[in-house]
PDB file of N, CA and C in Angstrom:
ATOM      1  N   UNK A   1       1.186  19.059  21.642  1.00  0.00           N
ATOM      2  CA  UNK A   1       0.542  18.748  22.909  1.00  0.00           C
ATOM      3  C   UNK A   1      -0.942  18.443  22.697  1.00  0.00           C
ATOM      4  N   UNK A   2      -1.873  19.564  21.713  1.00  0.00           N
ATOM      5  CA  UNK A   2      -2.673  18.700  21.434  1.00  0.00           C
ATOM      6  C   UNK A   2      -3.391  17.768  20.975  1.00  0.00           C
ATOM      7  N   UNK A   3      -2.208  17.453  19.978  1.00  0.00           N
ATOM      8  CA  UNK A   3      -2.488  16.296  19.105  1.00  0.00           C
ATOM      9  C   UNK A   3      -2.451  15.006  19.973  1.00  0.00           C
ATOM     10  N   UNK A   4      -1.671  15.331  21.054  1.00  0.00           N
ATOM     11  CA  UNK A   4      -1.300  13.927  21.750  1.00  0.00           C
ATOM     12  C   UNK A   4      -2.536  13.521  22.738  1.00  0.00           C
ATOM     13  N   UNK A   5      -3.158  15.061  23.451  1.00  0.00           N
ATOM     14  CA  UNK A   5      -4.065  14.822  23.968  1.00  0.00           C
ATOM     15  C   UNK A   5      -5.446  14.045  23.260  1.00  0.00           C
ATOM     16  N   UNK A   6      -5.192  15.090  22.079  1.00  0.00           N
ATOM     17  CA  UNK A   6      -6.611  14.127  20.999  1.00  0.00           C
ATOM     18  C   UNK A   6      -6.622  12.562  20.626  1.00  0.00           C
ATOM     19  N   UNK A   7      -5.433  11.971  20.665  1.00  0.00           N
ATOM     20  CA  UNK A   7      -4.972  10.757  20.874  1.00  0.00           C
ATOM     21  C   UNK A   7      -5.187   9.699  21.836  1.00  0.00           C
ATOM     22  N   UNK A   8      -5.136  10.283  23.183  1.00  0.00           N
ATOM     23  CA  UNK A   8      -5.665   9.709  24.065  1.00  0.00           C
ATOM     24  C   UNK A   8      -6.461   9.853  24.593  1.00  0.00           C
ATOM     25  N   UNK A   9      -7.717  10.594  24.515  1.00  0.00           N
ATOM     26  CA  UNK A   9      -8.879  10.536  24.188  1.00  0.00           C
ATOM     27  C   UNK A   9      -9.501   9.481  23.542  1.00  0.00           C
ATOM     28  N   UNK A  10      -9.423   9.741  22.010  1.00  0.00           N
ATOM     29  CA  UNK A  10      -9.532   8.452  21.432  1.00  0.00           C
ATOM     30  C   UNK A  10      -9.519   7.393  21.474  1.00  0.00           C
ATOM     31  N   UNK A  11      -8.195   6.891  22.304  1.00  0.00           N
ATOM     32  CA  UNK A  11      -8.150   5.987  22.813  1.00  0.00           C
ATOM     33  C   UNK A  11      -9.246   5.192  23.957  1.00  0.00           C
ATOM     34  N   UNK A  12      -9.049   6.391  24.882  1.00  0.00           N
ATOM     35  CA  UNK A  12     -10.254   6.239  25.945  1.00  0.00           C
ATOM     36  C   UNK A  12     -11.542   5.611  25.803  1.00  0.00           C
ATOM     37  N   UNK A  13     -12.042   6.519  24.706  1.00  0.00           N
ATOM     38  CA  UNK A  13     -13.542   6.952  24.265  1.00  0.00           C
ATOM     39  C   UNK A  13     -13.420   5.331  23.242  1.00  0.00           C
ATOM     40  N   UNK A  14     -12.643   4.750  22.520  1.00  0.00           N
ATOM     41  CA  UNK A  14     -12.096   3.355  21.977  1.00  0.00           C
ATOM     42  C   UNK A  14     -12.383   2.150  22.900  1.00  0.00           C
ATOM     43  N   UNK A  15     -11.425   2.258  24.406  1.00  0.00           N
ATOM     44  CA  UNK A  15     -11.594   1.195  25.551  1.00  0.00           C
ATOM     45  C   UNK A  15     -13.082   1.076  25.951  1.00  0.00           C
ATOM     46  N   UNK A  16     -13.473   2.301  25.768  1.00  0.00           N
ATOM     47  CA  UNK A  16     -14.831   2.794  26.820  1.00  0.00           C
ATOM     48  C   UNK A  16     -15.915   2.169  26.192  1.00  0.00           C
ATOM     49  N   UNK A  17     -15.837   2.135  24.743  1.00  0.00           N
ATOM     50  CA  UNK A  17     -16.711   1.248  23.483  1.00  0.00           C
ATOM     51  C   UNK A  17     -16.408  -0.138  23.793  1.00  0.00           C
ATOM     52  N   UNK A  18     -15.454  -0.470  23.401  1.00  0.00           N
ATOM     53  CA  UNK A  18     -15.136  -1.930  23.492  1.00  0.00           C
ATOM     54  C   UNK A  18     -15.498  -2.508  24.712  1.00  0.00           C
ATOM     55  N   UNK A  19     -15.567  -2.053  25.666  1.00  0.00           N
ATOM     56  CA  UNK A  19     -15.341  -2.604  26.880  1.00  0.00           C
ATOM     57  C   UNK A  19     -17.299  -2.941  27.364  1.00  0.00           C
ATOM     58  N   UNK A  20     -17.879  -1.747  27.015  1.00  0.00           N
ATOM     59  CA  UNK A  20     -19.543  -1.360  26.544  1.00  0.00           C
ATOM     60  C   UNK A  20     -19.956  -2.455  25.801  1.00  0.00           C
ATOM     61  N   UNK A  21     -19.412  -2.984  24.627  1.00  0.00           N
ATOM     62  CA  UNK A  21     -19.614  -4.112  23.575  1.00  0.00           C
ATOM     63  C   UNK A  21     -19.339  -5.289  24.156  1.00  0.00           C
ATOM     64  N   UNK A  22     -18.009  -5.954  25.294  1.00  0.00           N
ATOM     65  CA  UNK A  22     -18.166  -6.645  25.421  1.00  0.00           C
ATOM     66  C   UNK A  22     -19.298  -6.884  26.550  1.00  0.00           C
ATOM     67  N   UNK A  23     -19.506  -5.969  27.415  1.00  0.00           N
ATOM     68  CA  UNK A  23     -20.610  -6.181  28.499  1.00  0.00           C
ATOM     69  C   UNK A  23     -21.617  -6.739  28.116  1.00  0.00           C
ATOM     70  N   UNK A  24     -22.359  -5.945  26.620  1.00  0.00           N
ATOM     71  CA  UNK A  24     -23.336  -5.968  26.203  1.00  0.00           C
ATOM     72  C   UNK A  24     -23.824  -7.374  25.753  1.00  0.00           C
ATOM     73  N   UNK A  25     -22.672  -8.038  25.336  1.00  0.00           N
ATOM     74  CA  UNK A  25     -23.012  -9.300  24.352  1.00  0.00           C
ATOM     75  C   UNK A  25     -22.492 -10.415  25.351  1.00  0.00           C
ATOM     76  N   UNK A  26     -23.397 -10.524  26.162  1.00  0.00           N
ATOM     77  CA  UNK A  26     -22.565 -11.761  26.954  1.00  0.00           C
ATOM     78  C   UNK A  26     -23.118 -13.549  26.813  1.00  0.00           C
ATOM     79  N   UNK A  27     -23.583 -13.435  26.152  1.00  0.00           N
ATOM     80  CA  UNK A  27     -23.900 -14.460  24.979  1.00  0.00           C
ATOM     81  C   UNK A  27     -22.519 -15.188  24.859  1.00  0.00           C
ATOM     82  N   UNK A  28     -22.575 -16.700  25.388  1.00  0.00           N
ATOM     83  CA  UNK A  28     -21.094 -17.553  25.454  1.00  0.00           C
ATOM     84  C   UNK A  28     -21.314 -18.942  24.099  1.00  0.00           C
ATOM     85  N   UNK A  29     -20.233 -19.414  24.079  1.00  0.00           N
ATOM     86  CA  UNK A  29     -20.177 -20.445  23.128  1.00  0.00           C
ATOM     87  C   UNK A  29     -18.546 -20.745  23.143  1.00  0.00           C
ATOM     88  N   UNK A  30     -18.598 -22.301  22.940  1.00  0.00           N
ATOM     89  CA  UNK A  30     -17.746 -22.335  23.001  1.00  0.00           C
ATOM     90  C   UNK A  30     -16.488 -22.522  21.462  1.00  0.00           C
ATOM     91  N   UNK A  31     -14.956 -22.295  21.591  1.00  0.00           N
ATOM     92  CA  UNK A  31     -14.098 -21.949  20.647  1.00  0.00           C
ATOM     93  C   UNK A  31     -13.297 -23.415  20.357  1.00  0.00           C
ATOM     94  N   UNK A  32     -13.268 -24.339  19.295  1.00  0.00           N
ATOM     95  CA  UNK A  32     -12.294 -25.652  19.231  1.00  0.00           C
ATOM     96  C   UNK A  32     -11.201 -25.145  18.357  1.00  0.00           C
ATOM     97  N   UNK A  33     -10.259 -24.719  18.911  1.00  0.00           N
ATOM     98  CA  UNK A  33      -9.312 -24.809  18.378  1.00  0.00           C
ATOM     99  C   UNK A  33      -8.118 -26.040  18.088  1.00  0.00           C
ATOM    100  N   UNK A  34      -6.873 -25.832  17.174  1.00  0.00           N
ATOM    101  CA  UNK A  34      -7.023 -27.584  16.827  1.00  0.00           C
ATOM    102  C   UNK A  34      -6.252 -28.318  18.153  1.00  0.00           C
ATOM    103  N   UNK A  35      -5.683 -27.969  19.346  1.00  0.00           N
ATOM    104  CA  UNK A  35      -5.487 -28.359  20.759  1.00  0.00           C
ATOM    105  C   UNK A  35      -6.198 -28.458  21.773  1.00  0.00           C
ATOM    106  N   UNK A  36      -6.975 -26.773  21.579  1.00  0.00           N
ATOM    107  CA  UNK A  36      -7.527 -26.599  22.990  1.00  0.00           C
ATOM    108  C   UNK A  36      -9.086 -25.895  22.745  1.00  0.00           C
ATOM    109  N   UNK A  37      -9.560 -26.431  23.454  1.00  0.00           N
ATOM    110  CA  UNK A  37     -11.053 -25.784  23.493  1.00  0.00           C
ATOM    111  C   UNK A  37     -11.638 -25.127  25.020  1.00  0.00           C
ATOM    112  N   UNK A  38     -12.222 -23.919  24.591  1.00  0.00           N
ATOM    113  CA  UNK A  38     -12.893 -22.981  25.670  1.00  0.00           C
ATOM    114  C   UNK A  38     -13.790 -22.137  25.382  1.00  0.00           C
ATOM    115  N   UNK A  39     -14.462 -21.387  26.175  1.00  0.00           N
ATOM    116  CA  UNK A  39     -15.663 -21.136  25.963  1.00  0.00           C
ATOM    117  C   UNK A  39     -15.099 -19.337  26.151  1.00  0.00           C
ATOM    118  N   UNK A  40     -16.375 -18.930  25.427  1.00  0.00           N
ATOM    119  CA  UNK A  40     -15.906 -16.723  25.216  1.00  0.00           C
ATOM    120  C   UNK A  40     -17.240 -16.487  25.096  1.00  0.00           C
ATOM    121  N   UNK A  41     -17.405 -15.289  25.334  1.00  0.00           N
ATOM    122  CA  UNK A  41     -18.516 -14.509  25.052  1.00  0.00           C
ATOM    123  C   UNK A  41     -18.808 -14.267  23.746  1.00  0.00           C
ATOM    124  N   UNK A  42     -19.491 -13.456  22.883  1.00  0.00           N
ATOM    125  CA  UNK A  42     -19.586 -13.555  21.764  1.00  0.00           C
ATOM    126  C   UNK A  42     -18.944 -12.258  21.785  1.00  0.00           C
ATOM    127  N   UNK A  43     -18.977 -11.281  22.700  1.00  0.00           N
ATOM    128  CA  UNK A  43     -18.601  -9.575  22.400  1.00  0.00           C
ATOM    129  C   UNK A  43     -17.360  -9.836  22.740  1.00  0.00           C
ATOM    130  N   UNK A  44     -16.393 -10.293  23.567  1.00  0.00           N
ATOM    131  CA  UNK A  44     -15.003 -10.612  23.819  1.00  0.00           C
ATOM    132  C   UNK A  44     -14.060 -11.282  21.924  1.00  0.00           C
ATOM    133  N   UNK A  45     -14.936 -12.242  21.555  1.00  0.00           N
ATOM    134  CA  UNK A  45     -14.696 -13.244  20.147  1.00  0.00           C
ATOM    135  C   UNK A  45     -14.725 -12.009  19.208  1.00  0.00           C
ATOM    136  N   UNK A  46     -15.670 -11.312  18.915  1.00  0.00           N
ATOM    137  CA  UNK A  46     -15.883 -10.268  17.885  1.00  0.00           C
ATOM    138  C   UNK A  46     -14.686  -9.379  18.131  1.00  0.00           C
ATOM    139  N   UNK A  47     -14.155  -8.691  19.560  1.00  0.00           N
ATOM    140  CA  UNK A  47     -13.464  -7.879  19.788  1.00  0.00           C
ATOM    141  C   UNK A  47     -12.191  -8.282  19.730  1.00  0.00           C
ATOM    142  N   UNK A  48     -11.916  -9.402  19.743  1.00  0.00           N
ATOM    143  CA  UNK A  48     -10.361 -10.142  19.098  1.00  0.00           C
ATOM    144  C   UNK A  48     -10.351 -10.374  17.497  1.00  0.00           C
ATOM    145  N   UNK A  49     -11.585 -10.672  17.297  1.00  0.00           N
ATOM    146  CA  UNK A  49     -11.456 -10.640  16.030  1.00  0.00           C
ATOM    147  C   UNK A  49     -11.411  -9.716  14.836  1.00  0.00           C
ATOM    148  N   UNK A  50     -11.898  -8.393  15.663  1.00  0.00           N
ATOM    149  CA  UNK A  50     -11.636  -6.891  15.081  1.00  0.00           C
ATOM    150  C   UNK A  50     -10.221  -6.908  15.294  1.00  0.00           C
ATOM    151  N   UNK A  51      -9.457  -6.716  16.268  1.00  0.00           N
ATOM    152  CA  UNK A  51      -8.195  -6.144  16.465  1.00  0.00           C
ATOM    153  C   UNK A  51      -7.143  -7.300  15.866  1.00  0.00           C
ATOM    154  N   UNK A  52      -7.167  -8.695  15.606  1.00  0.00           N
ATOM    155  CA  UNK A  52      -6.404  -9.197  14.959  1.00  0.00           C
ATOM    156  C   UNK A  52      -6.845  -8.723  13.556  1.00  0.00           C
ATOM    157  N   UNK A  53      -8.080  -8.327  12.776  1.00  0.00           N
ATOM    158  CA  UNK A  53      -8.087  -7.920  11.293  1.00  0.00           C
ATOM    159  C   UNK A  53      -7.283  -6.356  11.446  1.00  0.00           C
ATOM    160  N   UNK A  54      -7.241  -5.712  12.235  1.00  0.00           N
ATOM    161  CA  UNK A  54      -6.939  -4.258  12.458  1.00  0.00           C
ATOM    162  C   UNK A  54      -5.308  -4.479  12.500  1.00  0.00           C
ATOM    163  N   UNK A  55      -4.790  -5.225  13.450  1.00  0.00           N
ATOM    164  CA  UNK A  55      -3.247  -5.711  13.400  1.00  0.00           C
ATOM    165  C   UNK A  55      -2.973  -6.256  11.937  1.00  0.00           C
ATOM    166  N   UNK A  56      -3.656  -7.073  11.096  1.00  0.00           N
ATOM    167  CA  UNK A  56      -3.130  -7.957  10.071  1.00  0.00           C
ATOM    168  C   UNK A  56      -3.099  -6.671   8.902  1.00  0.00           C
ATOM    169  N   UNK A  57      -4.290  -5.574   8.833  1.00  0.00           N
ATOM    170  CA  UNK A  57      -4.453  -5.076   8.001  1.00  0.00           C
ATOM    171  C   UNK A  57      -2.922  -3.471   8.124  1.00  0.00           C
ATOM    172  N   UNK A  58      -2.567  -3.626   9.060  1.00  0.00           N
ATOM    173  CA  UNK A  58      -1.494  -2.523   9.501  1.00  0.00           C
ATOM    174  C   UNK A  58      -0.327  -3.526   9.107  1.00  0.00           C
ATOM    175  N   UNK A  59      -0.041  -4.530   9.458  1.00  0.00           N
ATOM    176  CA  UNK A  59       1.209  -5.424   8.853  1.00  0.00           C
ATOM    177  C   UNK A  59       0.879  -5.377   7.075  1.00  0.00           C
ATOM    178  N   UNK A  60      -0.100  -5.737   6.609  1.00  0.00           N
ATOM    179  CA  UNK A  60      -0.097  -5.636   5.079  1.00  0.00           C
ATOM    180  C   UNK A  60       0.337  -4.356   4.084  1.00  0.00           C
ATOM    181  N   UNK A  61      -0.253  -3.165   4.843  1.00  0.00           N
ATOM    182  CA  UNK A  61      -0.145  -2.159   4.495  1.00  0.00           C
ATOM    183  C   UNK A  61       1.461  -1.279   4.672  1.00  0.00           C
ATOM    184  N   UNK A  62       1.967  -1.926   5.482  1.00  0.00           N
ATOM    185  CA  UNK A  62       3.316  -1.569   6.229  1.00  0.00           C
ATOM    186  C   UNK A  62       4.505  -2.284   4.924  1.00  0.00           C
ATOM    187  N   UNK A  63       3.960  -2.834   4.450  1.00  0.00           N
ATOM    188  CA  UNK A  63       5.035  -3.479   3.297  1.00  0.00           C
ATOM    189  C   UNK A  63       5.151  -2.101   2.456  1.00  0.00           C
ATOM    190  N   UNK A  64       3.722  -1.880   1.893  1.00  0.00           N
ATOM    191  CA  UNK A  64       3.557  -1.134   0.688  1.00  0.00           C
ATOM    192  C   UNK A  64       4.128   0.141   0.738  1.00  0.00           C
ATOM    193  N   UNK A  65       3.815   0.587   2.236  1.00  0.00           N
ATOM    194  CA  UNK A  65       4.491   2.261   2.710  1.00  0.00           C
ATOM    195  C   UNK A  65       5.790   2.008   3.059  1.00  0.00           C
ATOM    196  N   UNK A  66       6.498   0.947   3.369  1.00  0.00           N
ATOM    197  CA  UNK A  66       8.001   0.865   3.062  1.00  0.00           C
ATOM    198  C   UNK A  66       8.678   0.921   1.797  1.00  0.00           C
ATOM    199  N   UNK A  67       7.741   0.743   0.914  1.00  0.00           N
ATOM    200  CA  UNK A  67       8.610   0.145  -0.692  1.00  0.00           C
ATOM    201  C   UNK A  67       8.044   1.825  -1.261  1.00  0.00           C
ATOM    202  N   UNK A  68       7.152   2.480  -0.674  1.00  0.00           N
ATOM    203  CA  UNK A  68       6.708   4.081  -0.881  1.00  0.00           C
ATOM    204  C   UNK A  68       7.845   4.573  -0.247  1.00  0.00           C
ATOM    205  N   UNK A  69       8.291   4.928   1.117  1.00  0.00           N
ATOM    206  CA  UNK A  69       9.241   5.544   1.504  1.00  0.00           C
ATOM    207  C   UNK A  69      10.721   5.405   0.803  1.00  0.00           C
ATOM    208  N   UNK A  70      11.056   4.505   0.628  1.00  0.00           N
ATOM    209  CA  UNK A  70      12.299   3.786  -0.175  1.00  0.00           C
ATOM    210  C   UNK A  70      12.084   4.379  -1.770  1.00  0.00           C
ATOM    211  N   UNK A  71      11.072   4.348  -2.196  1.00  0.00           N
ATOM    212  CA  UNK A  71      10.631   4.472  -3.148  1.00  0.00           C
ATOM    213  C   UNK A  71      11.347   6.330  -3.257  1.00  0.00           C
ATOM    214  N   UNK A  72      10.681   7.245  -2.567  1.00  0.00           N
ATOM    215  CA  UNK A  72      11.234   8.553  -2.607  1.00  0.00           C
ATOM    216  C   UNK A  72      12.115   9.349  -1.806  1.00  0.00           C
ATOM    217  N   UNK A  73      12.822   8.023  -1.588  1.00  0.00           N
ATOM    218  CA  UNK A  73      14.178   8.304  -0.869  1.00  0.00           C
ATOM    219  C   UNK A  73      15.455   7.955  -2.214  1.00  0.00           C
ATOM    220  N   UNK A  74      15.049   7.527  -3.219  1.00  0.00           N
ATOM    221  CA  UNK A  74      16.043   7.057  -4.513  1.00  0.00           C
ATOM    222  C   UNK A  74      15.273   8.352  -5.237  1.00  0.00           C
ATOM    223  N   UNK A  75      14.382   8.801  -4.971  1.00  0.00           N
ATOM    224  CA  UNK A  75      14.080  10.083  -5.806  1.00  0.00           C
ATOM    225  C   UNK A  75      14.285  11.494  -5.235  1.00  0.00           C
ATOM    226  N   UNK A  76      14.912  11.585  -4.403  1.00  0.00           N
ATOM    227  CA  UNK A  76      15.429  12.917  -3.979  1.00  0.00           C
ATOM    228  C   UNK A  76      17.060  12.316  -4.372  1.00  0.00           C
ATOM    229  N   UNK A  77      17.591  11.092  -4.051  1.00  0.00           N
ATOM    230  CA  UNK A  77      18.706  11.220  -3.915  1.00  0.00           C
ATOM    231  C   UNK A  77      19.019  11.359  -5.295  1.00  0.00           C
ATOM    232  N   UNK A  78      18.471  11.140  -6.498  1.00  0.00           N
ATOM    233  CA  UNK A  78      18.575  11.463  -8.269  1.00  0.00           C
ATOM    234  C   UNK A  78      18.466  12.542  -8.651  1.00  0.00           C
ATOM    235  N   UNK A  79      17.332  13.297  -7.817  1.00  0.00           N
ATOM    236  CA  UNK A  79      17.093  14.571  -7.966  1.00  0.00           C
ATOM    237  C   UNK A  79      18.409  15.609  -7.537  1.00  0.00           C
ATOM    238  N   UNK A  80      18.772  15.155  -6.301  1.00  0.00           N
ATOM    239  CA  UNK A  80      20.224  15.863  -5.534  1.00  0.00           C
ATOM    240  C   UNK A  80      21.350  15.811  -6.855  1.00  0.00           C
ATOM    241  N   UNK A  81      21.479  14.722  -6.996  1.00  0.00           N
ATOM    242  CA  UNK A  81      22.725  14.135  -7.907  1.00  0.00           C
ATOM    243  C   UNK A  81      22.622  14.612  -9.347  1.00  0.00           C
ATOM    244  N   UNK A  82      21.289  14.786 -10.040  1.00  0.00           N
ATOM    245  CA  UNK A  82      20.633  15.521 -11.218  1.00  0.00           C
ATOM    246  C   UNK A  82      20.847  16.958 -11.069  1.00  0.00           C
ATOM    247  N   UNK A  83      20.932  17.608 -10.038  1.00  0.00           N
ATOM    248  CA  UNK A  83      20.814  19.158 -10.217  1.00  0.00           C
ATOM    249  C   UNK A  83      22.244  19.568  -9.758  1.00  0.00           C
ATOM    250  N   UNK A  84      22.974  18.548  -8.684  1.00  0.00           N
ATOM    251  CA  UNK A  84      24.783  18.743  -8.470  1.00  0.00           C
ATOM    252  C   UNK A  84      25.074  18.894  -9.943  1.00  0.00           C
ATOM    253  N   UNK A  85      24.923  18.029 -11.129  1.00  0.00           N
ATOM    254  CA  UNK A  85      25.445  17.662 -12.593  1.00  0.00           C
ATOM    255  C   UNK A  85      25.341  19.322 -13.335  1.00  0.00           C
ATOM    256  N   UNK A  86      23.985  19.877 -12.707  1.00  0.00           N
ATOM    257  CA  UNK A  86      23.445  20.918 -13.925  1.00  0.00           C
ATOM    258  C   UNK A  86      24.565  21.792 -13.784  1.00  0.00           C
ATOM    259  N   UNK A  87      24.959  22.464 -14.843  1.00  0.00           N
ATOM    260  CA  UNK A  87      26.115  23.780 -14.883  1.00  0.00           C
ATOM    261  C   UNK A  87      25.308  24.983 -14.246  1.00  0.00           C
ATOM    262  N   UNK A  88      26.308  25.708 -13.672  1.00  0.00           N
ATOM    263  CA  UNK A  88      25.487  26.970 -13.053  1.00  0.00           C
ATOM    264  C   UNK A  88      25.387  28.179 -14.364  1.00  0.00           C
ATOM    265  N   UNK A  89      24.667  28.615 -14.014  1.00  0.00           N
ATOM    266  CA  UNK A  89      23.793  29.913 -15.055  1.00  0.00           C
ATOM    267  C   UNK A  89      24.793  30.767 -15.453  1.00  0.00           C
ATOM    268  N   UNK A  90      24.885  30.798 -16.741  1.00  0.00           N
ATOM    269  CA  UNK A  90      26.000  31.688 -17.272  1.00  0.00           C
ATOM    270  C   UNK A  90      25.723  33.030 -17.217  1.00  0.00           C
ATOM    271  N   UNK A  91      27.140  34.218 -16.524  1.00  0.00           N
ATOM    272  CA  UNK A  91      26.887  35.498 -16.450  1.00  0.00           C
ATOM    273  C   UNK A  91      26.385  36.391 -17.569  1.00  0.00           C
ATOM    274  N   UNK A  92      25.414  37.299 -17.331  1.00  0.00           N
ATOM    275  CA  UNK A  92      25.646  38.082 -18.826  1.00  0.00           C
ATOM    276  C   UNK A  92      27.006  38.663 -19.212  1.00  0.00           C
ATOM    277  N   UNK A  93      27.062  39.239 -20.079  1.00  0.00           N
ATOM    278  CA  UNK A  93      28.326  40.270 -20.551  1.00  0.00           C
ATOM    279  C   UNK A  93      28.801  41.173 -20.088  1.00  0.00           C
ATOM    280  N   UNK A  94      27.749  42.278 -19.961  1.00  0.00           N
ATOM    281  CA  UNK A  94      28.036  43.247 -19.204  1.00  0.00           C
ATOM    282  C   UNK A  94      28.003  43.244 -17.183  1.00  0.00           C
ATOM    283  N   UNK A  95      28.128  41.774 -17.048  1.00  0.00           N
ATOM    284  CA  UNK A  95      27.693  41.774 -15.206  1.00  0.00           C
ATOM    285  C   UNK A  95      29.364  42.229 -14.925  1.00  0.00           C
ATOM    286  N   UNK A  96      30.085  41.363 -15.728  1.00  0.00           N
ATOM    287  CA  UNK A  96      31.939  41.309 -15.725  1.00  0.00           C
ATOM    288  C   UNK A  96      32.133  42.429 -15.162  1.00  0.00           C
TER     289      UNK A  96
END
């Protein structure tokens, strides 16, 4: 419960910045893209352009922690299958 709360917080205190940044920079120019052209603020442009590097950099990284998870999911299942194989511990003599 409070992890979730600390979460959205964050979040908040996140919108509450961004939203501060774009106010701040209202400085316009305009964007040619290769169809369409329009005009942005400069704090709106920066703030898309953070969260598409923030999105691209979570898709890149999302490969590597899949081929990690997979990765020690074939190593428990060797480990399981390695220690099923081991013989169990021989009694002493006198346990009989």
């Amino acid at each position: 419960m409070l992890r979730r709360a600390a979460f959205i917080c964050a979040l908040v205190l996140l919108l509450v910045a961004a939203v501060l940044f774009v106010a701040l920079n209202q400085q316009s120019f305009d964007v040619d893209l290769a169809v369409v052209r329009f005009g942005v603020s400069s704090g709106l442009a920066l703030l898309i352009a953070f969260a598409a590097g923030l999105l691209a950099g979570a898709l890149w990284s999302s490969a590597s922690i899949a081929r990690l998870l997979g990765e020690r999911g074939r190593l428990r299942n060797a480990l399981r299958l390695a220690e099923a194989r081991r013989a169990p511990p021989a009694l002493p003599p006198d346990a009989v």
